[in-house]
N, C-alpha and C. Protein backbone atom coordinates (compact mmCIF):
# COMPACT_ATOMS: atom_id res chain seq x y z
N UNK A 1 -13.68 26.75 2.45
CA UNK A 1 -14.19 25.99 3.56
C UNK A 1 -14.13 26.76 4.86
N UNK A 2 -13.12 28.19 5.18
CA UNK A 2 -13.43 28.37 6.30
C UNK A 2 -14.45 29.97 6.34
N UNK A 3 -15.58 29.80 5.12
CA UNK A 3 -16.19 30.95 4.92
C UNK A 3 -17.62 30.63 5.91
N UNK A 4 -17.82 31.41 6.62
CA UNK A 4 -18.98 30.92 7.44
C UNK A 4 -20.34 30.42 6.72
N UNK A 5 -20.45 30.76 5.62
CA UNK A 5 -21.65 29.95 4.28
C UNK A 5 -21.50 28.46 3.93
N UNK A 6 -20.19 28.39 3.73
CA UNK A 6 -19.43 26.99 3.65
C UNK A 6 -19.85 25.89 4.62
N UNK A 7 -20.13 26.40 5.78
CA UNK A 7 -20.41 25.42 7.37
C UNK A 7 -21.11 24.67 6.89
N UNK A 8 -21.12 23.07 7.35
CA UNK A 8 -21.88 22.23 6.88
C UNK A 8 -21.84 21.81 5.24
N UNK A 9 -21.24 22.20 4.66
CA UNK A 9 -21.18 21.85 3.37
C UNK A 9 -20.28 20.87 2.83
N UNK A 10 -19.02 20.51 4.05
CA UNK A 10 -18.26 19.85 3.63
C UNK A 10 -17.58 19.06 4.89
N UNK A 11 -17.43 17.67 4.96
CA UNK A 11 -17.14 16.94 5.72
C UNK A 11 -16.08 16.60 6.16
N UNK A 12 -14.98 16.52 5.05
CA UNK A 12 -13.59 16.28 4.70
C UNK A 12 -12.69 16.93 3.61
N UNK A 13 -11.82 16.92 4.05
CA UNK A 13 -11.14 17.98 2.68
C UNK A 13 -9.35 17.29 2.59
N UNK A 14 -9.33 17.24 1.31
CA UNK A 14 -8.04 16.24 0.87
C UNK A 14 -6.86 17.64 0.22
N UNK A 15 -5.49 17.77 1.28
CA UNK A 15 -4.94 19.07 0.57
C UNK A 15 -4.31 18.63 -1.02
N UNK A 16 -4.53 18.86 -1.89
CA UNK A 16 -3.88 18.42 -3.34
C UNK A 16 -2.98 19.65 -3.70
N UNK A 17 -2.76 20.23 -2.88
CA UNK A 17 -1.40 21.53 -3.06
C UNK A 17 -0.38 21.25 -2.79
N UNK A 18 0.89 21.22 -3.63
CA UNK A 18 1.91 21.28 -3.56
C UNK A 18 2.79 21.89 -2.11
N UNK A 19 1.86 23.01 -2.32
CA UNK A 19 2.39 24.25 -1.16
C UNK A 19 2.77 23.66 -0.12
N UNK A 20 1.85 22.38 0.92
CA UNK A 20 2.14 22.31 2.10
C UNK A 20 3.22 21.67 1.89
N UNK A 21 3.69 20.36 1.08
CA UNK A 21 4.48 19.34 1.39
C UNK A 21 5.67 20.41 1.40
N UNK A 22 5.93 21.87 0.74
CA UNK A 22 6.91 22.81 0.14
C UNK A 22 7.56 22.73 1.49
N UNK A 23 6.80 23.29 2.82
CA UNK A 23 6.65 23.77 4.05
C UNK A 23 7.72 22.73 4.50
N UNK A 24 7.41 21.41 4.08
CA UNK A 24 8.14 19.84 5.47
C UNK A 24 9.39 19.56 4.58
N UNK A 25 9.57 20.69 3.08
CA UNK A 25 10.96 19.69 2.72
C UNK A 25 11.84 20.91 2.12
N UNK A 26 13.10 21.01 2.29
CA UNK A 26 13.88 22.05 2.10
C UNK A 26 14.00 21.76 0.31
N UNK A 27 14.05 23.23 -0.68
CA UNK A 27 14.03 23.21 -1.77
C UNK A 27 15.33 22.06 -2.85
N UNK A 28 16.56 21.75 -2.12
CA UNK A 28 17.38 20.89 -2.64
C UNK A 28 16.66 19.31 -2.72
N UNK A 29 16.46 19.12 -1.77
CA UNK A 29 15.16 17.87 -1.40
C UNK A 29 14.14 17.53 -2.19
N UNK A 30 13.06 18.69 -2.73
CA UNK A 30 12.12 18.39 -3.76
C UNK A 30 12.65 18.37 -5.09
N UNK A 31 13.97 19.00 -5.13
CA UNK A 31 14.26 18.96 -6.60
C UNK A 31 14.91 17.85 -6.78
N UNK A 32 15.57 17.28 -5.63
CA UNK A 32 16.05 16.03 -5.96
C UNK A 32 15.09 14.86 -6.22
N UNK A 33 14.06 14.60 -5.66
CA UNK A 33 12.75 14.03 -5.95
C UNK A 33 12.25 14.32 -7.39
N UNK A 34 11.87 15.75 -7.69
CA UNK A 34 11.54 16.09 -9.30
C UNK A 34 12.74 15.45 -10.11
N UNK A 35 14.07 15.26 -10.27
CA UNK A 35 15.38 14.82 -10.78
C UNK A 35 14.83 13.53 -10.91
N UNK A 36 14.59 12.63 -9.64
CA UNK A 36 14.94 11.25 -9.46
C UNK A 36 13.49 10.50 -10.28
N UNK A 37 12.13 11.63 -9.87
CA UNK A 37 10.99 10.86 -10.44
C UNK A 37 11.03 11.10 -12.61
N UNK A 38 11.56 12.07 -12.86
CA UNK A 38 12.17 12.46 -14.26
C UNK A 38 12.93 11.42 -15.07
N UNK A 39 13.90 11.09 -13.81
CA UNK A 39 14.60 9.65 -14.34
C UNK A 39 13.79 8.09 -14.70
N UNK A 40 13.36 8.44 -13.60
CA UNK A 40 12.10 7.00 -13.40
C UNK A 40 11.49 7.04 -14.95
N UNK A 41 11.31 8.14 -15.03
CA UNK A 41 9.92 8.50 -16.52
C UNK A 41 10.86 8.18 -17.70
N UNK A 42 12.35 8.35 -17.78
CA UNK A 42 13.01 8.18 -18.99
C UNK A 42 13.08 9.67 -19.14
N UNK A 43 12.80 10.56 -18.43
CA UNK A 43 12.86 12.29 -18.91
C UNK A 43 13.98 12.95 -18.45
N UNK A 44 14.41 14.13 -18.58
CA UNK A 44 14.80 15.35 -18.46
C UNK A 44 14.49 16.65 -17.92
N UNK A 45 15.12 17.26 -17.48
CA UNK A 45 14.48 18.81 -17.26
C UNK A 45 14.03 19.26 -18.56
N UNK A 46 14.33 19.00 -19.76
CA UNK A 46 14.21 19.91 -20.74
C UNK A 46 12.72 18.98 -21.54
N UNK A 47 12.84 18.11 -21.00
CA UNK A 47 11.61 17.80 -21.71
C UNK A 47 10.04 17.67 -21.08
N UNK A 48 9.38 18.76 -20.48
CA UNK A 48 8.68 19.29 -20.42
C UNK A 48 7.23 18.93 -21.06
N UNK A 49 7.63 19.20 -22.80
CA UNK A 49 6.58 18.86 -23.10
C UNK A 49 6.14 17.24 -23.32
N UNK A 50 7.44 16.60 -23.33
CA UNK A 50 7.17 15.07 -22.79
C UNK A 50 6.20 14.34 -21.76
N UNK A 51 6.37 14.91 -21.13
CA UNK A 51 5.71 14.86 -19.70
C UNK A 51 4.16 14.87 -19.91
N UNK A 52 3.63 15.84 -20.90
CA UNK A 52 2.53 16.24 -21.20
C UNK A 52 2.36 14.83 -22.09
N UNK A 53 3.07 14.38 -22.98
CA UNK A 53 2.50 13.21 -23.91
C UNK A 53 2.70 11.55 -22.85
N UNK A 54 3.65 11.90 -21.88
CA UNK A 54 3.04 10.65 -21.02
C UNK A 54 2.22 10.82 -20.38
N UNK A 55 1.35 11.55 -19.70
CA UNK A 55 0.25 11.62 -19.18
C UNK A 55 -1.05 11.09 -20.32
N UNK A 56 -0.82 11.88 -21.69
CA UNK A 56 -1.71 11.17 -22.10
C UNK A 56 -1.52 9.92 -22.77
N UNK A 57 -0.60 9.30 -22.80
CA UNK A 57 -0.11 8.11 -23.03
C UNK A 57 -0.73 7.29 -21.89
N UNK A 58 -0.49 8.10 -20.44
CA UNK A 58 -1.05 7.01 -19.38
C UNK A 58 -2.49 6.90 -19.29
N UNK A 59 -3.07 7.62 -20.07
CA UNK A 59 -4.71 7.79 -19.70
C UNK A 59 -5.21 7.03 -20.96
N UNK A 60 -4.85 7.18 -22.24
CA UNK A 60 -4.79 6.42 -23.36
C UNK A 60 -4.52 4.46 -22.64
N UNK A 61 -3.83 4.45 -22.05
CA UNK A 61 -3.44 2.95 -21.33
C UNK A 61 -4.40 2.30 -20.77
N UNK A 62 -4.98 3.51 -19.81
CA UNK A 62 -6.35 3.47 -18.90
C UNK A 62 -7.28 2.86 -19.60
N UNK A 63 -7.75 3.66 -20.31
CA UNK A 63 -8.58 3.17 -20.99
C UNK A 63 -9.47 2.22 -22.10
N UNK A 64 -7.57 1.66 -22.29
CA UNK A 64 -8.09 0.43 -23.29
C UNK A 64 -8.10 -0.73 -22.46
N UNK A 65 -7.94 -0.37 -21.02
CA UNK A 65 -7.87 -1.69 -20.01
C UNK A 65 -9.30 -1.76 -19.99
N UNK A 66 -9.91 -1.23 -20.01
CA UNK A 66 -11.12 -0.91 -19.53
C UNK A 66 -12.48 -0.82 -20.84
């Protein structure tokens, strides 16, 4: 977006990067958040690939609402 070809091409832009929020919160802070939202899920650090089968568990959900 800040390529001078780009101009006019785009109106609004939504940041979906991790990176900035990195910037406003010291690293003990996000991991305590990653810890606390892990718990929420019923997970672990070690379960990883869990994580991957609730997502599609949640999209599987989605869609039979629908």
């Amino acid at each position: 977006m800040v390529m001078p070809k780009a101009k006019g091409l785009f109106h609004k832009a939504i940041n979906q990067s991790g990176s900035f929020r990195s910037a406003l919160l010291e690293k003990d802070a996000t991991q305590a958040i990653a810890k606390e939202t892990l718990n929420i899920l019923g997970l672990d650090a070690n379960s990883v690939d869990s994580i991957k089968i609730f997502r599609s568990k949640y999209w599987q959900m989605r869609a039979a609402k629908h």
